[in-house]
N, C-alpha and C. Protein backbone atom coordinates (compact mmCIF):
# COMPACT_ATOMS: atom_id res chain seq x y z
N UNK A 1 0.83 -1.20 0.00
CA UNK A 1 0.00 0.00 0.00
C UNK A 1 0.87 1.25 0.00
N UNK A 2 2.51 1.18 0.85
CA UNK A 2 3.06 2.17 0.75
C UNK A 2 3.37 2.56 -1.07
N UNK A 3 3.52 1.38 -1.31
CA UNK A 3 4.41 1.80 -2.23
C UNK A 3 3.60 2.67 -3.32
N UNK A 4 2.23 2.31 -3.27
CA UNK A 4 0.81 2.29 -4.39
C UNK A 4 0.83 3.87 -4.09
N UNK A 5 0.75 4.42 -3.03
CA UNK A 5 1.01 5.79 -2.07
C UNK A 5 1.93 7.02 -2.51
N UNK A 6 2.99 6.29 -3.10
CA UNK A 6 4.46 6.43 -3.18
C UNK A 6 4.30 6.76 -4.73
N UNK A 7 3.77 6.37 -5.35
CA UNK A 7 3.94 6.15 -6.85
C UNK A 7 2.97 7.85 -7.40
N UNK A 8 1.76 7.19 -6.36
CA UNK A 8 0.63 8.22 -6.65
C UNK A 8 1.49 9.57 -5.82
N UNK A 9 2.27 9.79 -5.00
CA UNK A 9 2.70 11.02 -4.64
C UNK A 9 4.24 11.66 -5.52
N UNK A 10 4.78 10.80 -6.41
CA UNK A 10 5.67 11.16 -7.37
C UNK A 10 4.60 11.62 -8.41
N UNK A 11 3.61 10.82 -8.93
CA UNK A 11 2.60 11.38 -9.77
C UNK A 11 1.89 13.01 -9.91
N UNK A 12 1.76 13.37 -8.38
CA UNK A 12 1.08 14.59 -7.95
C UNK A 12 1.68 15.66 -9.18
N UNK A 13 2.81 15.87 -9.04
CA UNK A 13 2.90 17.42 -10.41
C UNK A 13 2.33 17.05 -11.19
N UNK A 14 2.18 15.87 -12.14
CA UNK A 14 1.53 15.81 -13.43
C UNK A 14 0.11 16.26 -12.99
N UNK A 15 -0.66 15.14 -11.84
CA UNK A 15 -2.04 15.64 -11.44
C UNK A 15 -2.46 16.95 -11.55
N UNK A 16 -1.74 17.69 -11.00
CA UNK A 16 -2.01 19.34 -11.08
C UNK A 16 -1.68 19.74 -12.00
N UNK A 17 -0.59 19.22 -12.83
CA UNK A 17 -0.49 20.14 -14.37
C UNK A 17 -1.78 19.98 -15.18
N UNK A 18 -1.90 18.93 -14.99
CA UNK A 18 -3.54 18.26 -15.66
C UNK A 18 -4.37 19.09 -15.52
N UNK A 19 -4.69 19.47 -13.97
CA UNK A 19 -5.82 19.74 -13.54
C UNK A 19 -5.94 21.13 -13.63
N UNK A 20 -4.90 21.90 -14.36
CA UNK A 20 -4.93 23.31 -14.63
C UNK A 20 -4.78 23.72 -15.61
N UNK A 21 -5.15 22.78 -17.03
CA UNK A 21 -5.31 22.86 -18.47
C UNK A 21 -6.71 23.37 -18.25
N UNK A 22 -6.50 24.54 -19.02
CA UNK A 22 -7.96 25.47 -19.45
C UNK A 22 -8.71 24.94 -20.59
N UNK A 23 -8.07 23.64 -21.35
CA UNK A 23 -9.26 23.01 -22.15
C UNK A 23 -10.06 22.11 -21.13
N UNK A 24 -9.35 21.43 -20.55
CA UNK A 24 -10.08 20.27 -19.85
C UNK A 24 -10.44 20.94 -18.61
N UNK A 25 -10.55 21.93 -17.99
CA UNK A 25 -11.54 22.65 -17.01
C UNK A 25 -12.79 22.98 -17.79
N UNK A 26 -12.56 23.45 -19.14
CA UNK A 26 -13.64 24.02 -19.87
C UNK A 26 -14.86 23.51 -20.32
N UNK A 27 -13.91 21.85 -20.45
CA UNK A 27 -14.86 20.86 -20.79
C UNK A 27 -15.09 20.13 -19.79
N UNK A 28 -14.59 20.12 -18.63
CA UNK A 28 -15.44 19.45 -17.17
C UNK A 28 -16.66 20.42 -17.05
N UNK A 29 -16.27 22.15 -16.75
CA UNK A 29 -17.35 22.69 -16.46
C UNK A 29 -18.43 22.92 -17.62
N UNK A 30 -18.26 22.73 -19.08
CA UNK A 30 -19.42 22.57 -19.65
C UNK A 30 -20.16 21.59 -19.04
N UNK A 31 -19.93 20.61 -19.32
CA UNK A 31 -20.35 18.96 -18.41
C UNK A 31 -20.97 19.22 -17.68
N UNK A 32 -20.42 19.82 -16.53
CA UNK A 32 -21.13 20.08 -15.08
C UNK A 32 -22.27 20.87 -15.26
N UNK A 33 -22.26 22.07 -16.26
CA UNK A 33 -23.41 22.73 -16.84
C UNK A 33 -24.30 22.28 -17.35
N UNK A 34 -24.09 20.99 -17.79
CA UNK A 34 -25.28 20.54 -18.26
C UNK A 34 -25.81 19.39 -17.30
N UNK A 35 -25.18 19.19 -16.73
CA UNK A 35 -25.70 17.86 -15.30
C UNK A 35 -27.52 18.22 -14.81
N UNK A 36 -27.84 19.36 -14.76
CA UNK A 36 -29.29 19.47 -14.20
C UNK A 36 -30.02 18.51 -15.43
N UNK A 37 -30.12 18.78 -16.55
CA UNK A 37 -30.52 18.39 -17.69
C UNK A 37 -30.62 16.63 -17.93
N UNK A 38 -29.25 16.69 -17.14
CA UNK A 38 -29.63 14.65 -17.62
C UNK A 38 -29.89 14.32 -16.06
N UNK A 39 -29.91 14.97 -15.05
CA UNK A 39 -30.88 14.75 -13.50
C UNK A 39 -32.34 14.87 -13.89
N UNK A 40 -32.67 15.92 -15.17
CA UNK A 40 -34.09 16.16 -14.70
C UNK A 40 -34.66 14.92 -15.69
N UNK A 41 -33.78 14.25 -16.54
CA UNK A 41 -34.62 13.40 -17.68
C UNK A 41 -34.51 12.44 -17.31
N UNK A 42 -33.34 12.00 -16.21
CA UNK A 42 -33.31 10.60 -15.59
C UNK A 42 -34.56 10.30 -14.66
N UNK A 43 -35.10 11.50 -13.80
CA UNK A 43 -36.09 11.36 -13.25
C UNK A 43 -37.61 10.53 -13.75
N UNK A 44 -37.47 10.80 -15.25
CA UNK A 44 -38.71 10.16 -16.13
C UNK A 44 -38.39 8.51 -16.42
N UNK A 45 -36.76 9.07 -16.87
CA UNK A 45 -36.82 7.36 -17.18
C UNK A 45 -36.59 6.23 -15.53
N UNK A 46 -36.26 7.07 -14.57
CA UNK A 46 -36.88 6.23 -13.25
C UNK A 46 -38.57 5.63 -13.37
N UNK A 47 -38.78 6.96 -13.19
CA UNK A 47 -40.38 6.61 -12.86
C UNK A 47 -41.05 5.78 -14.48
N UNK A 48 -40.90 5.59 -15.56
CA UNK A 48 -40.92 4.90 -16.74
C UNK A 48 -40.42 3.01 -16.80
N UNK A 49 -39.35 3.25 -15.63
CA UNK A 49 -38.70 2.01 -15.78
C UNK A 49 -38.77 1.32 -14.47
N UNK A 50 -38.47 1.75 -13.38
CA UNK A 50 -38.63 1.06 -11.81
C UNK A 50 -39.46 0.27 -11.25
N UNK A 51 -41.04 0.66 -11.97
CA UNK A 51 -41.97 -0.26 -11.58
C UNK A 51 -41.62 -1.62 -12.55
N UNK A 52 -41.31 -1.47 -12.98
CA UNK A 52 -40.94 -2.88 -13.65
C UNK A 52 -39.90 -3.91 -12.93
N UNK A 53 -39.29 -3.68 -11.58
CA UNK A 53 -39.11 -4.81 -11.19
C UNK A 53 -39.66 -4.98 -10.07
N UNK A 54 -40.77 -4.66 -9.95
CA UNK A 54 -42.20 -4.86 -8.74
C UNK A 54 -43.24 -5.56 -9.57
N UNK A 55 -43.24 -6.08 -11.09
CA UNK A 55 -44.08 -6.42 -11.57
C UNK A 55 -45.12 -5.57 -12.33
N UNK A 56 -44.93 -4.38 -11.96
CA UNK A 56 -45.98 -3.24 -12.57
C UNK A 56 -45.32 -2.70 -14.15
N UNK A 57 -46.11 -2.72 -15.25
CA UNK A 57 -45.96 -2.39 -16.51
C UNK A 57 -46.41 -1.38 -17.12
N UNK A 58 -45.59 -0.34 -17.30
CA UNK A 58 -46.84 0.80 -17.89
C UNK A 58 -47.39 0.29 -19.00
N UNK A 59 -48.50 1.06 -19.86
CA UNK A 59 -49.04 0.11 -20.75
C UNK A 59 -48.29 0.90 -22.08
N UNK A 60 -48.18 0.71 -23.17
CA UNK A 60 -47.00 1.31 -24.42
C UNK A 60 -47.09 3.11 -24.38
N UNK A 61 -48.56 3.27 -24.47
CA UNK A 61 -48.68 4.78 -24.90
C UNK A 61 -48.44 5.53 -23.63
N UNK A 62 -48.81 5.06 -22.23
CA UNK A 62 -48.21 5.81 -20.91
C UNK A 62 -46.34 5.95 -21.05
N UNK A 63 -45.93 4.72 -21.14
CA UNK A 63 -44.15 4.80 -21.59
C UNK A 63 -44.44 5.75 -22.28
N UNK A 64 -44.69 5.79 -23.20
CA UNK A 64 -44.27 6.76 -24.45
C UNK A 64 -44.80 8.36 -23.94
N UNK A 65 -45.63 8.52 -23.32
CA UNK A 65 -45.52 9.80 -23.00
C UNK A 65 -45.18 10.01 -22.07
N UNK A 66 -44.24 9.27 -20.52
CA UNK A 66 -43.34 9.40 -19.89
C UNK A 66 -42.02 9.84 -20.10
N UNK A 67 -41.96 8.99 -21.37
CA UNK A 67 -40.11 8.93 -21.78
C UNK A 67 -40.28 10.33 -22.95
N UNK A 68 -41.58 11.22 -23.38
CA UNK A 68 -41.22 12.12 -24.01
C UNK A 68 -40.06 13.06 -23.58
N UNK A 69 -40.25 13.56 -22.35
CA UNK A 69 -39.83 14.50 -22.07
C UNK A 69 -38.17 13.97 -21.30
N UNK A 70 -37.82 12.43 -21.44
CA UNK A 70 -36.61 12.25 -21.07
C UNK A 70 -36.06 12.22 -22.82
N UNK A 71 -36.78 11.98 -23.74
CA UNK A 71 -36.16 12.17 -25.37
C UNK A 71 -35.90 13.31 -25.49
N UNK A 72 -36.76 14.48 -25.26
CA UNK A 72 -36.41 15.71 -25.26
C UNK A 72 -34.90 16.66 -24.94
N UNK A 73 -35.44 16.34 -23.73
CA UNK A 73 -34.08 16.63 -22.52
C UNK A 73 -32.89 16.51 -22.67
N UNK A 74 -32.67 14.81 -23.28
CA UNK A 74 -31.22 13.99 -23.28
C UNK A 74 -31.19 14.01 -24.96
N UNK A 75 -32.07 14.61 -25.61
CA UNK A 75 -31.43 14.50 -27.03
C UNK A 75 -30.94 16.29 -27.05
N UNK A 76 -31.11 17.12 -26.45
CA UNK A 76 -30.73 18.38 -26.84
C UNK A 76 -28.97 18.68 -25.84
N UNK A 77 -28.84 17.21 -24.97
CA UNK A 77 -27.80 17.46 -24.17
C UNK A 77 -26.29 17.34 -24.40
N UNK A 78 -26.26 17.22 -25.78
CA UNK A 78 -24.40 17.93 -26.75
C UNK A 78 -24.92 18.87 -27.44
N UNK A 79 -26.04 19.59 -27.60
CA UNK A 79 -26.19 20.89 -27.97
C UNK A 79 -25.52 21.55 -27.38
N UNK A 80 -26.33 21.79 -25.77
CA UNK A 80 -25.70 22.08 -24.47
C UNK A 80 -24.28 22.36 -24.19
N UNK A 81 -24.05 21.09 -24.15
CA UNK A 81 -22.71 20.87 -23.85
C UNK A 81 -21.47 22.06 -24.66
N UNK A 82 -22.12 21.57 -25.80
CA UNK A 82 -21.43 22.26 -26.80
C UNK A 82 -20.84 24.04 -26.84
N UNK A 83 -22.18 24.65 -26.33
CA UNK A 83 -22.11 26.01 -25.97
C UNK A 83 -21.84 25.94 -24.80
N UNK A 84 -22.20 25.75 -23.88
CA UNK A 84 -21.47 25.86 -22.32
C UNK A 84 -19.99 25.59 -22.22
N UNK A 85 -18.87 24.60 -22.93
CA UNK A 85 -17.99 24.58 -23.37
C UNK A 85 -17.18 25.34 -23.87
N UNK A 86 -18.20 26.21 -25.18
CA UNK A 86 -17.26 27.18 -24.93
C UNK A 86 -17.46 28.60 -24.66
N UNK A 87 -18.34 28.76 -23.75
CA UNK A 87 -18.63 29.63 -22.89
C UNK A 87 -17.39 29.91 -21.75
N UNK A 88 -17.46 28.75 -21.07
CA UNK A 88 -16.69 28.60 -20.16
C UNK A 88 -15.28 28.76 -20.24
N UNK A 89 -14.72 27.67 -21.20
CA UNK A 89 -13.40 28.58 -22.35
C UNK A 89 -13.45 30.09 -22.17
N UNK A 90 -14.44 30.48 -23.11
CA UNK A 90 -14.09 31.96 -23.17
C UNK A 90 -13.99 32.40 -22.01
N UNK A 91 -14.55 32.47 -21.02
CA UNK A 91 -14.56 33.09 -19.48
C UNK A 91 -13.11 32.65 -19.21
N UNK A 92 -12.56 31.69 -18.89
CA UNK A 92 -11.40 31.30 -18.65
C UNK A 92 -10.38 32.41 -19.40
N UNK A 93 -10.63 32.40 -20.95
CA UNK A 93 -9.80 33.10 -21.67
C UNK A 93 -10.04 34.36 -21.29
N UNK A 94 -10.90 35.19 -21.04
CA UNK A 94 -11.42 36.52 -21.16
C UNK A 94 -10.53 36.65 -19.35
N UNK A 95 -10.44 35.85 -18.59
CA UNK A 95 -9.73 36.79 -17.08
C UNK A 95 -8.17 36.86 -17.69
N UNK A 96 -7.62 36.50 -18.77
CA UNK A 96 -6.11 36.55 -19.10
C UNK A 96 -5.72 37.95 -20.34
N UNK A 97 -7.24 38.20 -20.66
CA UNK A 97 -7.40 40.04 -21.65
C UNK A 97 -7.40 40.70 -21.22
N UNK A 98 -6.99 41.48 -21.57
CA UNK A 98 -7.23 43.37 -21.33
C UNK A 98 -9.12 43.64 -21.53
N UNK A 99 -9.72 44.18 -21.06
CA UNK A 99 -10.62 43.78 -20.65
C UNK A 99 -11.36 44.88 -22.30
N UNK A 100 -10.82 45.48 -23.18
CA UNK A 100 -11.03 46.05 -24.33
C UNK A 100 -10.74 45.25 -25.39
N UNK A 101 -10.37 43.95 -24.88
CA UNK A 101 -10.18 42.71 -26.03
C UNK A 101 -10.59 41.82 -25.72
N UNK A 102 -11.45 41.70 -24.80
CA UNK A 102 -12.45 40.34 -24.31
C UNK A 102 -13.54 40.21 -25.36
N UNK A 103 -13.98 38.27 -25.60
CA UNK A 103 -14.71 38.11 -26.29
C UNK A 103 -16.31 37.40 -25.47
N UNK A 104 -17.25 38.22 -26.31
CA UNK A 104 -18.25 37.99 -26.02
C UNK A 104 -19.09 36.34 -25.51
N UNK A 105 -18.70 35.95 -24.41
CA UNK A 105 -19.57 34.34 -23.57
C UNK A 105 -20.50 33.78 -24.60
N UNK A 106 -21.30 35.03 -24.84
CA UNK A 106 -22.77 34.39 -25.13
C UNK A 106 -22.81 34.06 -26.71
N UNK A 107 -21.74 35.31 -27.61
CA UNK A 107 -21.80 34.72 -29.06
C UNK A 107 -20.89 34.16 -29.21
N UNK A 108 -19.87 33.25 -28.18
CA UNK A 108 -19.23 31.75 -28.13
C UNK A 108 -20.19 30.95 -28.06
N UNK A 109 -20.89 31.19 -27.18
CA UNK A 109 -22.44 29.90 -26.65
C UNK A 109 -22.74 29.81 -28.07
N UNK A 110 -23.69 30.57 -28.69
CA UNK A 110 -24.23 30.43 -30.14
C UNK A 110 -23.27 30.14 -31.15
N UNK A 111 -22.18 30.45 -31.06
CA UNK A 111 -21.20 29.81 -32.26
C UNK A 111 -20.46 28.29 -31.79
N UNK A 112 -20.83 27.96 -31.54
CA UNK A 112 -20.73 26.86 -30.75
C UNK A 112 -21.60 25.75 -31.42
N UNK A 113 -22.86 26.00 -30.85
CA UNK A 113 -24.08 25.46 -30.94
C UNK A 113 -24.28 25.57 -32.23
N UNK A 114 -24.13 26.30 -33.68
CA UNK A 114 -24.31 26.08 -34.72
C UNK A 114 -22.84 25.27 -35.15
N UNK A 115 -21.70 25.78 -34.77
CA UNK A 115 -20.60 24.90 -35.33
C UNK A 115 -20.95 22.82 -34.93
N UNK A 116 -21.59 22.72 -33.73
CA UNK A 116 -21.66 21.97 -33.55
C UNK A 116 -23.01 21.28 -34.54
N UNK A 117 -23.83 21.79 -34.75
CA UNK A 117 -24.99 21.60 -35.58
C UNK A 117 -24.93 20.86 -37.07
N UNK A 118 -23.66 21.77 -37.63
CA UNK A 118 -23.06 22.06 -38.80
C UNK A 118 -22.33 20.46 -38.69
N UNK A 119 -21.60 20.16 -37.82
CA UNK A 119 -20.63 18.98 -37.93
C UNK A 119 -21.32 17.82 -37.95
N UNK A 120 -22.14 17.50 -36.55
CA UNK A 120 -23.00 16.59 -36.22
C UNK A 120 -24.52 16.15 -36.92
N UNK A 121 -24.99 17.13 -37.35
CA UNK A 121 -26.67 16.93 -37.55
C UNK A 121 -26.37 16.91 -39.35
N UNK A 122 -27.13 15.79 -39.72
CA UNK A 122 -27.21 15.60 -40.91
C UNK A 122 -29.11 15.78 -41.36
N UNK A 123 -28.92 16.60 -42.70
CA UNK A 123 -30.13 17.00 -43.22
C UNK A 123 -30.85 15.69 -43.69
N UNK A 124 -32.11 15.49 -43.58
CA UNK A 124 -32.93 14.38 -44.27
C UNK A 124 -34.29 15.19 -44.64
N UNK A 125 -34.83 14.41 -45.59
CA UNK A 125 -36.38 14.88 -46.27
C UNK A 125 -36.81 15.87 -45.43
N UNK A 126 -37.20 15.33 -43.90
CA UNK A 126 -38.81 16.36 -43.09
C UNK A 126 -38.31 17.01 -42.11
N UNK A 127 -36.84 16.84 -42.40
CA UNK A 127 -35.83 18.28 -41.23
C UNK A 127 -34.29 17.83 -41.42
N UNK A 128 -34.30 17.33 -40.38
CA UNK A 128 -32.57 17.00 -39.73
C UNK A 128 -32.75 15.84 -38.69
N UNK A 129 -31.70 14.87 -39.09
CA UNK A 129 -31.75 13.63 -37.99
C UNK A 129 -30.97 14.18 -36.74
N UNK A 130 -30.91 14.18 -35.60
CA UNK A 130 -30.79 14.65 -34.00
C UNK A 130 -30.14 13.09 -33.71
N UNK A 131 -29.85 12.29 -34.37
CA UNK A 131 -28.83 11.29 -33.15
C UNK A 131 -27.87 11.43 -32.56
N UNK A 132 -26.83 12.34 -33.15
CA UNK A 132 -25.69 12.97 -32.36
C UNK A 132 -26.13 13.87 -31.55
N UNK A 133 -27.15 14.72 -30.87
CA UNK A 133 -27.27 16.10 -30.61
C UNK A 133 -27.74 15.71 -29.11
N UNK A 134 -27.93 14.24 -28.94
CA UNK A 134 -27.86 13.53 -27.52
C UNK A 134 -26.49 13.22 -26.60
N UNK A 135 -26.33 11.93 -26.17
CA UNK A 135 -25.24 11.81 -25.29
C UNK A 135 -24.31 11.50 -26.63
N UNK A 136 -24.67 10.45 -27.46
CA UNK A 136 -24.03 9.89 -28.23
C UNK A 136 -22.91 11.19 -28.89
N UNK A 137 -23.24 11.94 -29.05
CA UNK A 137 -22.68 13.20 -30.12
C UNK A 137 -21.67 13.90 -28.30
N UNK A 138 -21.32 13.51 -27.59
CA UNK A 138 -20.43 14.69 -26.57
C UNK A 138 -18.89 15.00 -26.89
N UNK A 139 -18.23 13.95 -27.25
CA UNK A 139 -17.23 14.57 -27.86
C UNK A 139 -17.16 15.05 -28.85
N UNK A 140 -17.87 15.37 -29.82
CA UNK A 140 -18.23 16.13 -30.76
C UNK A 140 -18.22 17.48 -30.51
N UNK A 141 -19.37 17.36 -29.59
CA UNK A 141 -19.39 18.74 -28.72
C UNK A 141 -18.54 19.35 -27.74
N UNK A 142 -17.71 18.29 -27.49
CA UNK A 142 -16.49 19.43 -26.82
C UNK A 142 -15.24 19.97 -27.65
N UNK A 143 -15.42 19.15 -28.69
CA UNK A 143 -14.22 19.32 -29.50
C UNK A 143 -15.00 20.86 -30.66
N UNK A 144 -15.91 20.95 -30.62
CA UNK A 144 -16.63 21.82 -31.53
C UNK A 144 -17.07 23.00 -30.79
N UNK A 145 -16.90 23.10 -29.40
CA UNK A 145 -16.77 24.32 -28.96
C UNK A 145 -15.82 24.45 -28.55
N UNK A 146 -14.62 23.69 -28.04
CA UNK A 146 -13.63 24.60 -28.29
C UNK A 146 -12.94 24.92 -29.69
N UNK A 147 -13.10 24.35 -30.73
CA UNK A 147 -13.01 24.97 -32.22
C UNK A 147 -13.40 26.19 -32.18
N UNK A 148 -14.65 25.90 -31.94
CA UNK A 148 -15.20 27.50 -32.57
C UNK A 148 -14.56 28.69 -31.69
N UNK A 149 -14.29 28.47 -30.30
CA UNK A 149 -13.78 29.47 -29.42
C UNK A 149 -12.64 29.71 -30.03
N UNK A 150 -11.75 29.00 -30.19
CA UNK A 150 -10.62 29.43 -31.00
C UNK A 150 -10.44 30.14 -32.39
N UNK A 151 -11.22 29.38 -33.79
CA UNK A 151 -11.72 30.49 -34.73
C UNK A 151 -12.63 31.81 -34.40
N UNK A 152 -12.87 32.49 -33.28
CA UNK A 152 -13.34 33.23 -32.87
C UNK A 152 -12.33 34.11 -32.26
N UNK A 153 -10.93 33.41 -31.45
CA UNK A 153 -10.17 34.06 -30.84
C UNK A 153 -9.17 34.73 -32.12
N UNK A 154 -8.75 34.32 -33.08
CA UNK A 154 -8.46 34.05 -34.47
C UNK A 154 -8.52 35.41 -34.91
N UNK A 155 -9.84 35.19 -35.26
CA UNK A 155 -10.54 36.68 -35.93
C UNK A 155 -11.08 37.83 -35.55
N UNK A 156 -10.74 37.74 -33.73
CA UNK A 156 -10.84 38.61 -33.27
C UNK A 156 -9.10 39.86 -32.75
């Protein structure tokens, strides 16, 4: 155990070099920004799924309008991600400016959220398919807001 101790306390500088990269804070605290979002949709698919190992079955069309609002929720949650990402970026970046060269949070959020749109969401006949724009699509979305924060820092 000493030694396991020992290894992990030679380790410590890297830990903290790690843990003070402004991409990967940016993209923990997008994450964390979006945590209410998959708390509030997990709540449906509890109550949708739990009675089922008491024997109780919802009947198809009750599921289905239970789990609407967890489809909702958890399919818009690498949208999310996506702009809060690089929101948070920018905030990070914006305490290291002169405060007459800081870039705007909120049109990172929105350039974000379309860069991410643009990469992930593919057009079909009666709109746009949304399978990435759920969990499935998150590294997408972190890698696509901090893109865009950066072509933003770029051209500014």
């Amino acid at each position: 155990m000493d030694a396991l101790i020992g290894q992990i306390e030679k380790a410590k500088p890297l830990f903290e070099k790690v843990s003070r990269n402004k991409y990967l804070k940016a993209i923990r605290d997008g994450f964390m920004s979006a945590m209410p979002v998959v708390l509030f949709s997990s709540i449906f698919m509890l109550i949708a799924y739990v009675p089922n190992i008491f024997g109780f079955y919802w009947s198809e069309s009750i599921e289905t309008m239970i789990l609407k609002p967890y489809n909702y929720s958890m399919g818009l949650l690498a949208v999310l991600v996506a702009g809060s990402t690089a929101k948070n970026l920018c905030d990070s970046l914006n305490r290291d400016m002169p405060v007459n060269r800081q870039i705007n949070n909120i049109s990172t959020f929105m350039a974000a959220i379309v860069g991410f749109m643009v990469v992930a969401v593919d057009s079909i006949e009666d709109g746009f398919a949304s399978g990435y724009m759920g969990s499935k699509g998150l590294l997408t979305a972190f890698f696509s807001g901090i893109y865009c924060l950066q072509c933003i820092q770029v051209l500014c």
